[in-house]
C-alpha atoms as a PDB file:
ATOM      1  CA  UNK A   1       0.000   0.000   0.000  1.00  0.00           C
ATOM      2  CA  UNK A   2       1.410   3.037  -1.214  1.00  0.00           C
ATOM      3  CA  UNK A   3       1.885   5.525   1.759  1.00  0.00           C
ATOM      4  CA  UNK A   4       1.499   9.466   1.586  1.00  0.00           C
ATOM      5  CA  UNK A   5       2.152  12.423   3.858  1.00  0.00           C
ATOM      6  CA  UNK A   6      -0.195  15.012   3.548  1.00  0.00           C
ATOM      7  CA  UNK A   7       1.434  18.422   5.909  1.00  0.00           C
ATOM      8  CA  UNK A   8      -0.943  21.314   6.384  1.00  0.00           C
ATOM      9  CA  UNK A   9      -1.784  23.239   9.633  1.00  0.00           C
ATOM     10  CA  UNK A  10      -5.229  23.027   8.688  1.00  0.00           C
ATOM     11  CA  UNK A  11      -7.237  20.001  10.191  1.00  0.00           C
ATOM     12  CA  UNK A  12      -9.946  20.574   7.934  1.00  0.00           C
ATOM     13  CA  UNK A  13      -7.849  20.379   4.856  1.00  0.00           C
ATOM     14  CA  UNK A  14      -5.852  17.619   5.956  1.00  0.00           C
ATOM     15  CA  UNK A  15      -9.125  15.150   6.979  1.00  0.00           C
ATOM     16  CA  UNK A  16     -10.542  15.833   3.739  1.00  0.00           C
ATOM     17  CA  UNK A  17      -7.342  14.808   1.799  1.00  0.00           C
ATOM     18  CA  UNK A  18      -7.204  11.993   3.915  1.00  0.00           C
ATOM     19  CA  UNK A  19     -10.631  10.807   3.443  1.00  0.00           C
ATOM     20  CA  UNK A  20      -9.888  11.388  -0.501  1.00  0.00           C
ATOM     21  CA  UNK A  21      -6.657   8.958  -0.129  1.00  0.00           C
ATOM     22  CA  UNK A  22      -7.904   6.668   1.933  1.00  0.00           C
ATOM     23  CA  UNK A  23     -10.940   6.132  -0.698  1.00  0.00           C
ATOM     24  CA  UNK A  24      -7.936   5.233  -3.144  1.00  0.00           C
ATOM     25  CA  UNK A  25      -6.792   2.736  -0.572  1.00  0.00           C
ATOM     26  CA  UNK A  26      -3.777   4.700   0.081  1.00  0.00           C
ATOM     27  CA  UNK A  27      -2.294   5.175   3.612  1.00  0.00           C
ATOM     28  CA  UNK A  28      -2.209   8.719   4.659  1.00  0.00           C
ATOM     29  CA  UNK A  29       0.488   9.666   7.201  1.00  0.00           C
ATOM     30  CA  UNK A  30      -0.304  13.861   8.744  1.00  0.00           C
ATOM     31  CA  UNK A  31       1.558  16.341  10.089  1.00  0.00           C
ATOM     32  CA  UNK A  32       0.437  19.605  10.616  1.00  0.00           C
ATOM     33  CA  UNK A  33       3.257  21.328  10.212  1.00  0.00           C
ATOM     34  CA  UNK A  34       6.522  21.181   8.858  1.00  0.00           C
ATOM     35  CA  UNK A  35       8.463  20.560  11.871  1.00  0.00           C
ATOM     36  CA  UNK A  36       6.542  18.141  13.045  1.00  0.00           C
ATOM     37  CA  UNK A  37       6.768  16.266   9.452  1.00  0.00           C
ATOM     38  CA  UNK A  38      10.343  16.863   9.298  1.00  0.00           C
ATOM     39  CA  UNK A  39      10.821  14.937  12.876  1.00  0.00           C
ATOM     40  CA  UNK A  40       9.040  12.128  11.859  1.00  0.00           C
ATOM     41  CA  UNK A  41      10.994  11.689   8.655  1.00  0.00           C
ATOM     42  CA  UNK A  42      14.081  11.647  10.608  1.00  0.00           C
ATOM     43  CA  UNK A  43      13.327   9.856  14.010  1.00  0.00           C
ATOM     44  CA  UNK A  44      15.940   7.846  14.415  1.00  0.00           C
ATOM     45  CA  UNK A  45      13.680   5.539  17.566  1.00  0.00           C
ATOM     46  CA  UNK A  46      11.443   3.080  16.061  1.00  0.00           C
ATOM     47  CA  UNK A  47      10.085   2.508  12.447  1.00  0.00           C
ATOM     48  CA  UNK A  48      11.221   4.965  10.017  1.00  0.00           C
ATOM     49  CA  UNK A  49       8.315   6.494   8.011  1.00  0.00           C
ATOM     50  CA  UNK A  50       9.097   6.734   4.539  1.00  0.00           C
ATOM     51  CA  UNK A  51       6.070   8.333   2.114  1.00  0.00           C
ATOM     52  CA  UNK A  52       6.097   7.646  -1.378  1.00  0.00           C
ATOM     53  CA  UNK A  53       4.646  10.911  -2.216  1.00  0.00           C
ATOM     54  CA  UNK A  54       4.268  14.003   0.004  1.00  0.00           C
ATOM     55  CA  UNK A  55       1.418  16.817   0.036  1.00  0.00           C
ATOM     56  CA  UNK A  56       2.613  20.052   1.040  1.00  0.00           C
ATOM     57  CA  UNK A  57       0.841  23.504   2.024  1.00  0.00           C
ATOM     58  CA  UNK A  58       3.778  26.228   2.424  1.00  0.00           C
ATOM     59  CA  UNK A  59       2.391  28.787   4.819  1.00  0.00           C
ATOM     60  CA  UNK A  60       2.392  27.232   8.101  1.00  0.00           C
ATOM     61  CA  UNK A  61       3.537  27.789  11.721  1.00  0.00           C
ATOM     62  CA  UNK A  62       6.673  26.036  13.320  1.00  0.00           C
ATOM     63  CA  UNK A  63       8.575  25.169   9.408  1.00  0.00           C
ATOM     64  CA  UNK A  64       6.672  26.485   6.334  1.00  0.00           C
ATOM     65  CA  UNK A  65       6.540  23.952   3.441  1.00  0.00           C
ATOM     66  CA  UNK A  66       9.661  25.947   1.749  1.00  0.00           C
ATOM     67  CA  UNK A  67      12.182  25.147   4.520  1.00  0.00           C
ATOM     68  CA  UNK A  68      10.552  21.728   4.835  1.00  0.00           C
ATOM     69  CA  UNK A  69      11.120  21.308   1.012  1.00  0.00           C
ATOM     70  CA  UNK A  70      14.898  22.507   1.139  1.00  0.00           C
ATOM     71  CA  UNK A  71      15.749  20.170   4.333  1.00  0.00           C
ATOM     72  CA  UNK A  72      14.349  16.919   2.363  1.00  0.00           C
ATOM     73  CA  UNK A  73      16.437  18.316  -0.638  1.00  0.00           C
ATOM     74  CA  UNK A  74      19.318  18.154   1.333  1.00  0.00           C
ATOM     75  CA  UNK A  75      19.115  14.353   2.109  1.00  0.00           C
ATOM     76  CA  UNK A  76      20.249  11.501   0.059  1.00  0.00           C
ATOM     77  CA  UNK A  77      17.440   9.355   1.495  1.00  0.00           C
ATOM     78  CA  UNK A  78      14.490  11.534   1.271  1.00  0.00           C
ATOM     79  CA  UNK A  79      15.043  13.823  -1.316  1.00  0.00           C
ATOM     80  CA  UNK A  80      13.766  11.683  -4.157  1.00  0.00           C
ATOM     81  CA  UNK A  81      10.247  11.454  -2.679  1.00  0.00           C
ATOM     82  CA  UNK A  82       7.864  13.700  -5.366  1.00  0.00           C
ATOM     83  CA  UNK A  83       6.154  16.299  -3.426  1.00  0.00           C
ATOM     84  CA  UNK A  84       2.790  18.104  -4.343  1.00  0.00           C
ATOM     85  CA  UNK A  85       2.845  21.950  -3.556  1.00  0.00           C
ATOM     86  CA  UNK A  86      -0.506  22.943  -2.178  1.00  0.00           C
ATOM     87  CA  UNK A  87      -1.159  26.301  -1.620  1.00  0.00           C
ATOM     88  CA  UNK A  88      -3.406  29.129  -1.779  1.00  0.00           C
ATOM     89  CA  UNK A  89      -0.263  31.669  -2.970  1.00  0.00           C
ATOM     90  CA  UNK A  90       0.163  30.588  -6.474  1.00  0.00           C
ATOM     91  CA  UNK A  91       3.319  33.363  -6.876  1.00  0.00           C
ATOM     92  CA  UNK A  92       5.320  30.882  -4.440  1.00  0.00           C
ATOM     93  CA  UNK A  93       6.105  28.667  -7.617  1.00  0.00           C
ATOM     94  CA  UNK A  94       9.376  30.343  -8.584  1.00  0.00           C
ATOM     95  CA  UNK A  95      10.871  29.825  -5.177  1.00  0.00           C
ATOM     96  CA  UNK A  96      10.706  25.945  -5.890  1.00  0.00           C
ATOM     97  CA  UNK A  97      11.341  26.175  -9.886  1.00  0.00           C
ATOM     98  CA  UNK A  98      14.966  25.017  -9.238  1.00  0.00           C
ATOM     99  CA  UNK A  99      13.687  21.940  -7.016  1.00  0.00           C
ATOM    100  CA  UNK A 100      14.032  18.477  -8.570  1.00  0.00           C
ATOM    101  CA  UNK A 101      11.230  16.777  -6.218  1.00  0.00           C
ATOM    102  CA  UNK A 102       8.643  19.153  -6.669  1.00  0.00           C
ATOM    103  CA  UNK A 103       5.670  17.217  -8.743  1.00  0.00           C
ATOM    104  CA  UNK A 104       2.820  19.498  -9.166  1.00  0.00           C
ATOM    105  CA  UNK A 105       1.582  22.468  -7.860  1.00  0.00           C
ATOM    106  CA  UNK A 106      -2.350  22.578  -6.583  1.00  0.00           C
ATOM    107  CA  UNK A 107      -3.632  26.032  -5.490  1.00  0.00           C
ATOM    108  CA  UNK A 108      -6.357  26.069  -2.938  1.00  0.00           C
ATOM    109  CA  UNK A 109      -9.646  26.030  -3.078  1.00  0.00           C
ATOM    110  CA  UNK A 110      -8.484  22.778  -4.953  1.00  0.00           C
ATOM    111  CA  UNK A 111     -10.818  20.086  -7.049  1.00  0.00           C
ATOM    112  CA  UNK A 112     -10.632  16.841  -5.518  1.00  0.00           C
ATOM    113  CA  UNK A 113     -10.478  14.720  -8.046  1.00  0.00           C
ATOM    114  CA  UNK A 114      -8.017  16.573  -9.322  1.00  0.00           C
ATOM    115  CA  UNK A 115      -5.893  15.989  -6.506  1.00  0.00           C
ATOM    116  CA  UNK A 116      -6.444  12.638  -6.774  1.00  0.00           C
ATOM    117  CA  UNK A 117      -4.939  12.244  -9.926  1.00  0.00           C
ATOM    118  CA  UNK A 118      -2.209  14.474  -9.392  1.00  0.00           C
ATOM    119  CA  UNK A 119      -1.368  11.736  -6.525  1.00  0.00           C
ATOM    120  CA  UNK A 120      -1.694   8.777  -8.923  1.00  0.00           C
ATOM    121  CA  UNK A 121       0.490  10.231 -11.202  1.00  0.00           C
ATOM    122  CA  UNK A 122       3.272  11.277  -8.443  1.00  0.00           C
ATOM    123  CA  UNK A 123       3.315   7.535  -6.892  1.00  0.00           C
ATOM    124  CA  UNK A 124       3.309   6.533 -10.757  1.00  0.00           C
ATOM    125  CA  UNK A 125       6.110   8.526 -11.784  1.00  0.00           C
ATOM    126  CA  UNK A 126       7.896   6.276  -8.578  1.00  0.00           C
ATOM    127  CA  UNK A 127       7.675   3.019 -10.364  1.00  0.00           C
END
């Protein structure tokens, strides 16, 4: 089963992606911020949680989704893992056009199904 984060400091955002994965029998892994995500990704106590594709808002409290973004960059072991931009600042794109694991960008209000595909074709582009 095909596990993805999905990192947002917006519960409401974050069950209803979940509830959208979870319909396509994907296992959804949150965080609700960046810190928080980035800790988990790099406990080094018990099993290590590895997503195959991550969903990422950018403004958020603790580590936005930028900082987030250029940490996972910065290691061997995570930084091949596609990530999904979501965000309700579409000007944020040019701070990630030089990033290699950026997938697609989704600007809230977003279309589910939309969303949904986006993800298929992230854990696709894995294989």
């Amino acid at each position: 089963m095909s596990k993805v984060m999905v990192i947002d400091d917006e519960k409401d955002v974050v069950f209803l992606i979940k509830v959208l994965m979870e319909r396509e029998k994907l296992e959804v892994i949150e965080a609700f911020n960046g810190l928080e995500a980035y800790n988990m990704l790099t406990a080094t106590e018990g099993e290590k949680i590895r997503p195959d594709a991550i969903i990422l808002d950018i403004m958020m409290p603790e580590m936005d989704g930028y900082t987030f973004q250029s940490k996972l960059q910065e290691m061997e072991s995570l930084r091949d893992i596609p990530i999904v931009i979501l965000t309700a600042k579409g000007q944020m794109k040019d701070l990630f056009e030089l990033s290699s694991n950026i997938f697609a960008f989704v600007e809230k209000p977003f279309e589910p199904k939309n969303l949904v595909k986006i993800i298929k074709d992230a854990l696709a582009s894995k294989k």
